[in-house]
Structure formats: C-alpha cells, structure tokens
C-alpha atoms as a PDB file:
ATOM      1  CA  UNK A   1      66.794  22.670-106.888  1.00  0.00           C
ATOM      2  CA  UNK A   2      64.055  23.386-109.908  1.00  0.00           C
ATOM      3  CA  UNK A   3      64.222  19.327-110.540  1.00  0.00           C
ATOM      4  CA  UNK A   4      63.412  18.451-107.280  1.00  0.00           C
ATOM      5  CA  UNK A   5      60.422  20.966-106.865  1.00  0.00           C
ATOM      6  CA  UNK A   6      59.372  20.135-110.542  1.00  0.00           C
ATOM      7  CA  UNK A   7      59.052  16.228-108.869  1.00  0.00           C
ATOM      8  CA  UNK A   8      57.418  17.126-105.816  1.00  0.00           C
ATOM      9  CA  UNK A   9      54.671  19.439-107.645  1.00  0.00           C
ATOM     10  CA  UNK A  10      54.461  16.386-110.169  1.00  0.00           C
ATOM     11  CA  UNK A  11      53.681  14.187-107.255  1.00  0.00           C
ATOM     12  CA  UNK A  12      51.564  16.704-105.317  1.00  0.00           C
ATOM     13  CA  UNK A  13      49.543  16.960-108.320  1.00  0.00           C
ATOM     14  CA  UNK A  14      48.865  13.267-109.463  1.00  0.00           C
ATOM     15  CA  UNK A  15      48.049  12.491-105.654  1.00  0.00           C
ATOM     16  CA  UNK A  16      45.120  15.767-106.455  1.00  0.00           C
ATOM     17  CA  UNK A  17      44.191  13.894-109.436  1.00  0.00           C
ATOM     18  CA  UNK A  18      44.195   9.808-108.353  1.00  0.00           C
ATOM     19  CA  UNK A  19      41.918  11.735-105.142  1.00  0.00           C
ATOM     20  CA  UNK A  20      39.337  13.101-107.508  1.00  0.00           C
ATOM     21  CA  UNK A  21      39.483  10.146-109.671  1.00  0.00           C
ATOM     22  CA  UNK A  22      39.119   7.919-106.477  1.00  0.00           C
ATOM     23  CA  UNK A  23      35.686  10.043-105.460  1.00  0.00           C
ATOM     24  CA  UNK A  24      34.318  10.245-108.748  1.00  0.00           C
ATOM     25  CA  UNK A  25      34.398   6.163-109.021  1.00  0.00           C
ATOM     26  CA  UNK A  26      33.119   5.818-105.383  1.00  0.00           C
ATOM     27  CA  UNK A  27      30.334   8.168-106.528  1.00  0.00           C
ATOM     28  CA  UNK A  28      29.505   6.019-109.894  1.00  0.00           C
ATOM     29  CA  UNK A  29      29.670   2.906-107.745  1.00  0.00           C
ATOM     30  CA  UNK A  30      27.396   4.339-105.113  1.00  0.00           C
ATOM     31  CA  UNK A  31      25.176   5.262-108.104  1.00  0.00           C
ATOM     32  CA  UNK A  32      24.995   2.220-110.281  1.00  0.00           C
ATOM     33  CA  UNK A  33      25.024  -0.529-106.832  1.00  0.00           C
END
C-alpha cells in the first residue's frame, strides 16, 4: 500500500511540475515572439 501511494504522489507531483514548466515556456515564448 505505501508503494503504490509513494507512485501516485510521484506522478501527481511531476504532472504539478511538467504544468508549471509548460506555462512558464508559453509565457517566455509569448514574451520573446
């Protein structure tokens, strides 16, 4: 049981992440085009 919620914050987390990463380059982009 710990494993599996240890993966599923994991993946909670880097879908948090790759979503502010995502923004922040759509914000540089809209900045520097």
């Amino acid at each position: 049981a710990q494993l599996g919620e240890r993966s599923v914050r994991k993946t909670v987390t880097c879908r948090m992440c790759n979503a502010l990463i995502l923004r922040e380059i759509s914000i540089l982009s809209a900045i520097y085009l």
